[in-house]
Each structure stands twice: as structure tokens, then as C-alpha cells.
C-alpha atoms as a PDB file:
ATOM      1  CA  UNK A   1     -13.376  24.262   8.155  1.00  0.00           C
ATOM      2  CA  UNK A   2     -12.375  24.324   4.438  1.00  0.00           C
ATOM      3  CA  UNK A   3     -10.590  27.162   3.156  1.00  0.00           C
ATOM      4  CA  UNK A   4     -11.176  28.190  -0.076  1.00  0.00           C
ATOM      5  CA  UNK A   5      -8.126  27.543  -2.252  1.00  0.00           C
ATOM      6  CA  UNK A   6      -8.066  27.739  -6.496  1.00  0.00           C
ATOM      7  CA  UNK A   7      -6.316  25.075  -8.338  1.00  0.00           C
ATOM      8  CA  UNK A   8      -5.979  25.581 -11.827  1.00  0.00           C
ATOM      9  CA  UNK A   9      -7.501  22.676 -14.080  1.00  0.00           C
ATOM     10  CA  UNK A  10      -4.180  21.568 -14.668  1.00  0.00           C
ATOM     11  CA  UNK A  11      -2.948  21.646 -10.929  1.00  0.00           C
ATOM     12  CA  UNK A  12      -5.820  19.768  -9.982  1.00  0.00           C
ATOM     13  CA  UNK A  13      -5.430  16.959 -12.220  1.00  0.00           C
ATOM     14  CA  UNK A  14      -1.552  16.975 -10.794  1.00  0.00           C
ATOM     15  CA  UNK A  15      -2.496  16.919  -7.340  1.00  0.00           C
ATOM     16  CA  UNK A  16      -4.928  14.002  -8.332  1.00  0.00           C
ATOM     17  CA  UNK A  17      -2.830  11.799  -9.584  1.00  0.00           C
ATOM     18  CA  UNK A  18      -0.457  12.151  -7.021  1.00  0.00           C
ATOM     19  CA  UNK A  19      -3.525  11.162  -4.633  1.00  0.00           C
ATOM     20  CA  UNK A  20      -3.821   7.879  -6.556  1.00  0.00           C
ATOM     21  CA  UNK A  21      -0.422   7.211  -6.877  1.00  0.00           C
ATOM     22  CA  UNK A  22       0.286   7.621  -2.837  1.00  0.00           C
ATOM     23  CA  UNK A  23      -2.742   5.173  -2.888  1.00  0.00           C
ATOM     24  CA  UNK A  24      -1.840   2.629  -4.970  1.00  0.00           C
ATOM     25  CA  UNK A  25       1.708   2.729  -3.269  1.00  0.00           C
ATOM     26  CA  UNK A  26       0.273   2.140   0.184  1.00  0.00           C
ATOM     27  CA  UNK A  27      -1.527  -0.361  -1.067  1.00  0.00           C
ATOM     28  CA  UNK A  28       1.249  -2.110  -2.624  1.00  0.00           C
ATOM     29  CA  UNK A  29       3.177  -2.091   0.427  1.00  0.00           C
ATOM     30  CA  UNK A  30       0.193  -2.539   3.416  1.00  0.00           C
ATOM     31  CA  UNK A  31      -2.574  -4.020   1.285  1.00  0.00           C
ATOM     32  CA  UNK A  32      -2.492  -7.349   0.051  1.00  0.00           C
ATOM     33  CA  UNK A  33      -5.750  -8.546  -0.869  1.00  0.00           C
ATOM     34  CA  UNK A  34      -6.613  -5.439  -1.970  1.00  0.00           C
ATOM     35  CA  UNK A  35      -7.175  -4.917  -5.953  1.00  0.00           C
ATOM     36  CA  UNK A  36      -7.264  -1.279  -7.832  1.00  0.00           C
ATOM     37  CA  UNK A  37      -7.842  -0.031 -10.927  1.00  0.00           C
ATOM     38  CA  UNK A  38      -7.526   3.427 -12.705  1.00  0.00           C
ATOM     39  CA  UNK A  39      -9.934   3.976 -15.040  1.00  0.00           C
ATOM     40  CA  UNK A  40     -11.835   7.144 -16.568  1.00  0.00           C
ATOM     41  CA  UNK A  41     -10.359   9.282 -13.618  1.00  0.00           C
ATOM     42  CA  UNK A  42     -11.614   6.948 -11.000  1.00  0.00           C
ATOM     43  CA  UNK A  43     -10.010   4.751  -8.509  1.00  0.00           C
ATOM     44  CA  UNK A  44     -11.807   1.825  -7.301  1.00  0.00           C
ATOM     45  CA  UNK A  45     -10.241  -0.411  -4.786  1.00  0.00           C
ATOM     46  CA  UNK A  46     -12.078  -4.171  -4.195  1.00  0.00           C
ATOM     47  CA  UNK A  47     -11.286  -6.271  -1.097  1.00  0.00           C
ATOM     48  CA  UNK A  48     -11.725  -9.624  -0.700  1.00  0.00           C
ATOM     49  CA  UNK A  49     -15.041  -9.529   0.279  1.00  0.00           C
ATOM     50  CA  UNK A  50     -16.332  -7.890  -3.118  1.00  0.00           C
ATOM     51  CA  UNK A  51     -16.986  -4.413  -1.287  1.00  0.00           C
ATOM     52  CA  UNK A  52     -15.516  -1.451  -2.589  1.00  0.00           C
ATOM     53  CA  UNK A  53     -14.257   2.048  -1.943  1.00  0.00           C
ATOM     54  CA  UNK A  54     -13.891   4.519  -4.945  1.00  0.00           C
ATOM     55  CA  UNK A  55     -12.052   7.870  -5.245  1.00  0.00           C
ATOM     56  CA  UNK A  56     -13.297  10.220  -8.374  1.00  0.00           C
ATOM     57  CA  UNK A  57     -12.318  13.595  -8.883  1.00  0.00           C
ATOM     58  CA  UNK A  58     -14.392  16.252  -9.764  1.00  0.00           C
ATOM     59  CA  UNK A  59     -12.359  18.531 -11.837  1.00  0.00           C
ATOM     60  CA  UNK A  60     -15.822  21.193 -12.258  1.00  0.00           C
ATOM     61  CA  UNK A  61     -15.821  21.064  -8.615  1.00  0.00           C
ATOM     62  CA  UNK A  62     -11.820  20.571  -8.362  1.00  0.00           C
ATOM     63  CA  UNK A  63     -12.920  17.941  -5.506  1.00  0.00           C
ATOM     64  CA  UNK A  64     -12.011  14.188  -4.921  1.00  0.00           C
ATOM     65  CA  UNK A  65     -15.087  12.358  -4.066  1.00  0.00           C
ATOM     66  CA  UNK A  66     -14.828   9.052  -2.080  1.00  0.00           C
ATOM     67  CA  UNK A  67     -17.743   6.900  -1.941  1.00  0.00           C
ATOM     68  CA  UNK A  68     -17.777   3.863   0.404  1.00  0.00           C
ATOM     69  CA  UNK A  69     -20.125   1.697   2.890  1.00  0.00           C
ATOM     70  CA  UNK A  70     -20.394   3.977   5.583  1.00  0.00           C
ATOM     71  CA  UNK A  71     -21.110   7.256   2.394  1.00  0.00           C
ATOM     72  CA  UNK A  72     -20.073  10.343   0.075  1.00  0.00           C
ATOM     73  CA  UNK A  73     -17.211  12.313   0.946  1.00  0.00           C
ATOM     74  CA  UNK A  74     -16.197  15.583  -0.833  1.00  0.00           C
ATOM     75  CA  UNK A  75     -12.437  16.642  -0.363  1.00  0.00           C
ATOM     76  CA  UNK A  76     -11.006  20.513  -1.130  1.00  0.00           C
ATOM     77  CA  UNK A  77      -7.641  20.959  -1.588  1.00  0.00           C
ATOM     78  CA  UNK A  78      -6.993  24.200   0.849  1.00  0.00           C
ATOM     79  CA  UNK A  79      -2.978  24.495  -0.174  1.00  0.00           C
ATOM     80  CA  UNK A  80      -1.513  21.758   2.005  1.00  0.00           C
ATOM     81  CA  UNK A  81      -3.694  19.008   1.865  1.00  0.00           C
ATOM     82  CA  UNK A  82      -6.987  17.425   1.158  1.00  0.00           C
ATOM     83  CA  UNK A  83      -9.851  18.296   3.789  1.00  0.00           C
ATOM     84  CA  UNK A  84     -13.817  16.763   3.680  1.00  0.00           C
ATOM     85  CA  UNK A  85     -15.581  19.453   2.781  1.00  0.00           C
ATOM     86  CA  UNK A  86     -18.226  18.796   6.114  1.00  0.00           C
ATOM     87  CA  UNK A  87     -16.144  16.759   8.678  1.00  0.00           C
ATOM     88  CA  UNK A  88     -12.606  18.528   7.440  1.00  0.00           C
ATOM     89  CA  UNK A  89     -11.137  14.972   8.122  1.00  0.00           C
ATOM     90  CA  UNK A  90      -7.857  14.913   6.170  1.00  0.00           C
ATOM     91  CA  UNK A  91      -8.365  12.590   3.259  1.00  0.00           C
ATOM     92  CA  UNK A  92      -5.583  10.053   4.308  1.00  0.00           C
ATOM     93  CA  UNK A  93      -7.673   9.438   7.578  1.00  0.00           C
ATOM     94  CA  UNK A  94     -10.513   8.930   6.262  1.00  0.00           C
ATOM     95  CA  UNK A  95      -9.540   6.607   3.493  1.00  0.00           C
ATOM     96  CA  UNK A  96      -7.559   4.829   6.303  1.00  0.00           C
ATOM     97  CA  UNK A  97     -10.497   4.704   8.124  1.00  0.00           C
ATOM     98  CA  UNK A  98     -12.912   3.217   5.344  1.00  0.00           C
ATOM     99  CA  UNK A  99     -10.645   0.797   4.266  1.00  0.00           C
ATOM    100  CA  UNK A 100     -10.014  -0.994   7.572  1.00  0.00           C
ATOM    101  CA  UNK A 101     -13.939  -0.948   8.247  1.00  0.00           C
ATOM    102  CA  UNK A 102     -14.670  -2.579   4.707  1.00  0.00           C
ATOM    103  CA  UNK A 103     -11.186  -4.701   4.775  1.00  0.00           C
ATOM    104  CA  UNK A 104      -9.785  -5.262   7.883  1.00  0.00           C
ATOM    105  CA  UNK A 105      -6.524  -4.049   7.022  1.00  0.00           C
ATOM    106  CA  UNK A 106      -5.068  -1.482   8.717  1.00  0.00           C
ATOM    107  CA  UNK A 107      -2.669   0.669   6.855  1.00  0.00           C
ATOM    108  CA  UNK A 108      -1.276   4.553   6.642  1.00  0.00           C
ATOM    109  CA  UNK A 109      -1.761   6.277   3.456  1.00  0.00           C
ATOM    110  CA  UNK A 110       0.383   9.360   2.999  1.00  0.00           C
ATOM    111  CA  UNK A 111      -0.535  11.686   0.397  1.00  0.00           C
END
């Protein structure tokens, strides 16, 4: 499963953004129809159909949480990338995963 690995505040908060940047630009290029906002340290993306899927980090925790229809996911950084903490489903799978079930649109996110 999840390794432990120890990001510093400030490498956390790094690592996050680039996490909602490589978001936002996957949705720019595969995700029309699909709005997002920053705000606060959380990314919420809205579909057409008013459902949403949003991405907060947990800088106590140094997690990324991910909350959408089908639950709660907790993500740990273990030194490469971003694993759930239960399922150890990389984060860009699972968020493509979520988005197609509450969008319909298929896309690749790499983070």
C-alpha cells in the first residue's frame, strides 16, 4: 500500500498546486463543459449536470482529499506520485474515473 513519505509544509503545498494545475490543464484541453474554480485551497470542478467533484488538500494531514458521487478519497504522496490511502489507486485514475462517471467525458489527467 502507501508508503510513508514526509513532505515538508512547503513541498506539499508545491506538489499541490502542481496537482491542480495538471488538472485544470487537462481540463482545458479534454473537458469542455467542465467549469473549475480555485478557491481557499480547494478545487471544485461542476459539469453540466450541476454535480461536482472537489479536490482539497490537507496540509495537517499533507493529503489531497477528493470527494465525489461515488465518496471520500485520501491521497499520500509516497515520493513519485499520489496513491489513495485504502485502494492505492493513483490519483490521476481515479479522478479520471470520477469524472467520466459524473460527466461523461473521458479524459487522461497527468500529474
Amino acid at each position: 500500500m502507501n508508503t510513508p513519505f514526509l513532505l515538508d509544509e512547503s513541498a506539499f503545498h508545491a506538489r499541490v498546486e502542481a496537482v491542480f494545475a495538471a488538472i485544470e490543464s487537462a481540463l482545458d484541453a479534454d473537458g469542455p463543459g467542465i467549469d473549475s474554480e480555485i478557491s481557499g485551497g480547494i478545487l471544485t470542478l461542476t459539469f453540466e449536470n450541476d454535480s461536482k467533484v472537489i479536490v482539497n488538500r490537507q496540509t495537517f494531514n499533507r493529503e489531497l482529499w477528493v470527494a465525489a458521487k461515488s465518496g471520500g478519497f485520501h491521497f499520500r504522496f509516497n515520493g513519485a506520485e499520489w496513491r489513495d490511502t485504502r485502494s492505492d489507486e493513483p490519483l490521476e485514475a481515479l479522478l479520471a474515473r470520477v469524472i467520466s462517471e459524473q460527466s461523461g467525458i473521458v479524459m487522461s489527467i497527468t500529474i
